[in-house]
N, C-alpha and C. Protein backbone atom coordinates (compact mmCIF):
# COMPACT_ATOMS: atom_id res chain seq x y z
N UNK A 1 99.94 94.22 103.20
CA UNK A 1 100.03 94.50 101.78
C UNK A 1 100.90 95.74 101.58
N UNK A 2 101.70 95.36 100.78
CA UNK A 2 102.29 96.81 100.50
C UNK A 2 101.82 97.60 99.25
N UNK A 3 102.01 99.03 99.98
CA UNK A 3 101.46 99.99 99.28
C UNK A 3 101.89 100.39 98.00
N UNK A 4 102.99 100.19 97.87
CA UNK A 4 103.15 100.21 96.51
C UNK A 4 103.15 99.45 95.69
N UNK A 5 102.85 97.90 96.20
CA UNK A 5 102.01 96.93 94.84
C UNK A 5 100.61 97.77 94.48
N UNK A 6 99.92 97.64 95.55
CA UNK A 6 98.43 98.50 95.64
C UNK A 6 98.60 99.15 94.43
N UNK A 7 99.38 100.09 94.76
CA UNK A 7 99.06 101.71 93.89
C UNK A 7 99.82 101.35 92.03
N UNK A 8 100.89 100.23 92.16
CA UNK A 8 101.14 99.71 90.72
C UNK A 8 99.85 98.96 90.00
N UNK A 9 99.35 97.53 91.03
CA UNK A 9 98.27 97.23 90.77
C UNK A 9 97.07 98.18 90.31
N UNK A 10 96.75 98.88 91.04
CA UNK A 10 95.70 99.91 90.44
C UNK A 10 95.71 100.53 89.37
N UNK A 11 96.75 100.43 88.74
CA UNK A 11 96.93 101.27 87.60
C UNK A 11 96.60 100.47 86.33
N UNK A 12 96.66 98.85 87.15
CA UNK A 12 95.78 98.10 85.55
C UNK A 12 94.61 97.68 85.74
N UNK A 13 94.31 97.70 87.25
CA UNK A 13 92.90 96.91 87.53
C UNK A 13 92.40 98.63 87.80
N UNK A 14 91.87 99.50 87.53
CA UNK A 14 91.02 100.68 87.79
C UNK A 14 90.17 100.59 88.52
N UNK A 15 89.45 99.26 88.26
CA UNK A 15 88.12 99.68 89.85
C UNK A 15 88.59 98.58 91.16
N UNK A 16 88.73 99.55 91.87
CA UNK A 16 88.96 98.87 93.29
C UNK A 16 88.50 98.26 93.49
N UNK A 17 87.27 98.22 93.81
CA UNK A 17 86.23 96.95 94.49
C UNK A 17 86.56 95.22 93.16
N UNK A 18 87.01 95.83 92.02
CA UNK A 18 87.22 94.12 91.66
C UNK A 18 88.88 93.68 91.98
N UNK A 19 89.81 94.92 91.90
CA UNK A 19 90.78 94.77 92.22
C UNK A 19 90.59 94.05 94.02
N UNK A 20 90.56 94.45 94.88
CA UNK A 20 89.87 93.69 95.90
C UNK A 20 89.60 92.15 96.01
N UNK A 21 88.08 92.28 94.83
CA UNK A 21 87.94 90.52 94.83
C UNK A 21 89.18 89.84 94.27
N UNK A 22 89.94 90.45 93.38
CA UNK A 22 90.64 89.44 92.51
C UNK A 22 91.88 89.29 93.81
N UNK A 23 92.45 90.23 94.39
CA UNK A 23 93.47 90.13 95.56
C UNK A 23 93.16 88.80 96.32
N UNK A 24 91.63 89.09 97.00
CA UNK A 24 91.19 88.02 97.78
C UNK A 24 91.15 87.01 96.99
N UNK A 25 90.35 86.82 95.89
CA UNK A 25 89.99 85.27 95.68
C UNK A 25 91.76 84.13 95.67
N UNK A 26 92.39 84.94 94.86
CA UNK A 26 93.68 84.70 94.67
C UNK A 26 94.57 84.35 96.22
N UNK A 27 94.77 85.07 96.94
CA UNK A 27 94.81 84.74 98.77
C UNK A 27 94.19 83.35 98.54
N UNK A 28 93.49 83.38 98.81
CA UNK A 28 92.09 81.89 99.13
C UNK A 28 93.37 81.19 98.38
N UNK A 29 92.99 81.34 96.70
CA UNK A 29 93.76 80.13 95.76
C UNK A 29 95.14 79.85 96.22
N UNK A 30 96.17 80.87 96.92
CA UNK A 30 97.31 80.15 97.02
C UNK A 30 97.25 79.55 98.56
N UNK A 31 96.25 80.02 99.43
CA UNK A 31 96.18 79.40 101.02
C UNK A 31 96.41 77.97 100.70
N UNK A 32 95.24 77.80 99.15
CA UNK A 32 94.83 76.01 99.25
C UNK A 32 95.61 75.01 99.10
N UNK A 33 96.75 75.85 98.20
CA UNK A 33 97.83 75.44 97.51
C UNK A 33 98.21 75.65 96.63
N UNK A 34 97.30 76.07 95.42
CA UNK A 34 97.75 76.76 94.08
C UNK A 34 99.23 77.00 93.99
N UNK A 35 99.83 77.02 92.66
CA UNK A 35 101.34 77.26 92.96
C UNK A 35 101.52 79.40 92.56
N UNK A 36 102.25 79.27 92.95
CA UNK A 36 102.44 81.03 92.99
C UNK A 36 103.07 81.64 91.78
N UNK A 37 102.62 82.11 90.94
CA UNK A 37 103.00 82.15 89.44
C UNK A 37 104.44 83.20 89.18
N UNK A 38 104.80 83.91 90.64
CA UNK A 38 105.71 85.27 90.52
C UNK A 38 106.85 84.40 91.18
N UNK A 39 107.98 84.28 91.54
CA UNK A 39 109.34 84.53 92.34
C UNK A 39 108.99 84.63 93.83
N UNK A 40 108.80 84.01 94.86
CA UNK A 40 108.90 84.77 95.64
C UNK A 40 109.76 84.82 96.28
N UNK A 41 109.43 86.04 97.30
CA UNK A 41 110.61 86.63 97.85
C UNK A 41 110.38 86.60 99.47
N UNK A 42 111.50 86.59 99.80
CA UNK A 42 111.20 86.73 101.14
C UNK A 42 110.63 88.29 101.98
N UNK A 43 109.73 88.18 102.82
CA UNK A 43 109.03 89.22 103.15
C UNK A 43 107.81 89.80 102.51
N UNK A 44 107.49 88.48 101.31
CA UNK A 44 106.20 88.67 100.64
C UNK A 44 105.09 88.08 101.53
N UNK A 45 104.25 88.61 101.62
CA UNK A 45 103.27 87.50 101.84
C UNK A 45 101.75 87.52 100.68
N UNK A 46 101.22 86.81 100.51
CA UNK A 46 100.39 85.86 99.52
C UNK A 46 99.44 87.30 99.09
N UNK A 47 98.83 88.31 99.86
CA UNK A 47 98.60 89.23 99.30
C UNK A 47 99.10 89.73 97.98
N UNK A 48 100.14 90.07 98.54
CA UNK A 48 101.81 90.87 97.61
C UNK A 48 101.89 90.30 96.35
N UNK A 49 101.93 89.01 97.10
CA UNK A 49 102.43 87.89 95.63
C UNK A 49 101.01 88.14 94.30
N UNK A 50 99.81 87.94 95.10
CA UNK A 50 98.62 88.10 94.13
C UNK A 50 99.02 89.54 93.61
N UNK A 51 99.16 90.44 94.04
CA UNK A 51 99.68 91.66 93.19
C UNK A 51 100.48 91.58 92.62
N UNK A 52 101.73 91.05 92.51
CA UNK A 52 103.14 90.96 91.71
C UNK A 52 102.15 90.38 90.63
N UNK A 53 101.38 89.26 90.67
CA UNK A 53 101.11 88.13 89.84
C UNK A 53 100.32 89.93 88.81
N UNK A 54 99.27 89.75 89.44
CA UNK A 54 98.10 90.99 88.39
C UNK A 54 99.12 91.85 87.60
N UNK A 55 100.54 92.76 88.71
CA UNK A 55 101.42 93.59 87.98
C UNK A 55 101.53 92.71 86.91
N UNK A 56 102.21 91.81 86.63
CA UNK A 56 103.27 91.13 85.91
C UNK A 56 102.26 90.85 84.47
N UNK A 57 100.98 90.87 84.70
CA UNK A 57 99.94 90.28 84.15
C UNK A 57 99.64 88.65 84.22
N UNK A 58 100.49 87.86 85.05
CA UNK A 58 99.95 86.71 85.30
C UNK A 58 98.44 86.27 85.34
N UNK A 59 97.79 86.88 86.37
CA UNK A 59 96.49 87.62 86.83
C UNK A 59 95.98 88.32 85.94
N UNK A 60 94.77 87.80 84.97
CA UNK A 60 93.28 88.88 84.52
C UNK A 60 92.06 88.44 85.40
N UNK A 61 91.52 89.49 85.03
CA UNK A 61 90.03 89.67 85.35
C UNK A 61 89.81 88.19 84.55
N UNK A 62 90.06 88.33 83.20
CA UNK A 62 89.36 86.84 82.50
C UNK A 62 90.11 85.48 83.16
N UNK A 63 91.13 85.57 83.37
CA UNK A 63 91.90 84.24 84.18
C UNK A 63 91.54 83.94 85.69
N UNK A 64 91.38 84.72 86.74
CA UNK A 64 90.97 84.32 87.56
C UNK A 64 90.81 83.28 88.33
N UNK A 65 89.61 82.82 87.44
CA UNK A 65 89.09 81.35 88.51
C UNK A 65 89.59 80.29 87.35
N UNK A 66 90.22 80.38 86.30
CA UNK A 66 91.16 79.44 86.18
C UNK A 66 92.64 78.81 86.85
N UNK A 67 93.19 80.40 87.42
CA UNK A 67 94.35 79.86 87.89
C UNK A 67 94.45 79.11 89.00
């Protein structure tokens, strides 16, 4: 994971521990197949991407287990 999604991410999700679940659950969702809502890029991996997604606001707390 890179550290500076982390530290952008954090700045909209404030509590770590859900920032965390939402990273993971999202991992899981694109392992399964889910499609990846950001660009990707090469040298991302599915972590990253779940952060680009939360930066971008793709990703809420309320969307989640819809996407």
């Amino acid at each position: 994971m890179r550290a500076d999604l982390v530290d952008q991410a954090a700045q909209i999700i404030k509590d770590p521990p859900i920032l965390i679940n939402m990273v993971s659950k999202r991992v899981r969702q694109i392992a399964l197949g889910r499609p990846v809502l950001v660009e990707r890029r090469p040298g991302l991996r599915e972590a990253d991407l779940a952060l680009l997604e939360i930066i971008q606001g793709k990703i809420t707390i309320a969307n989640i287990d819809n996407s």
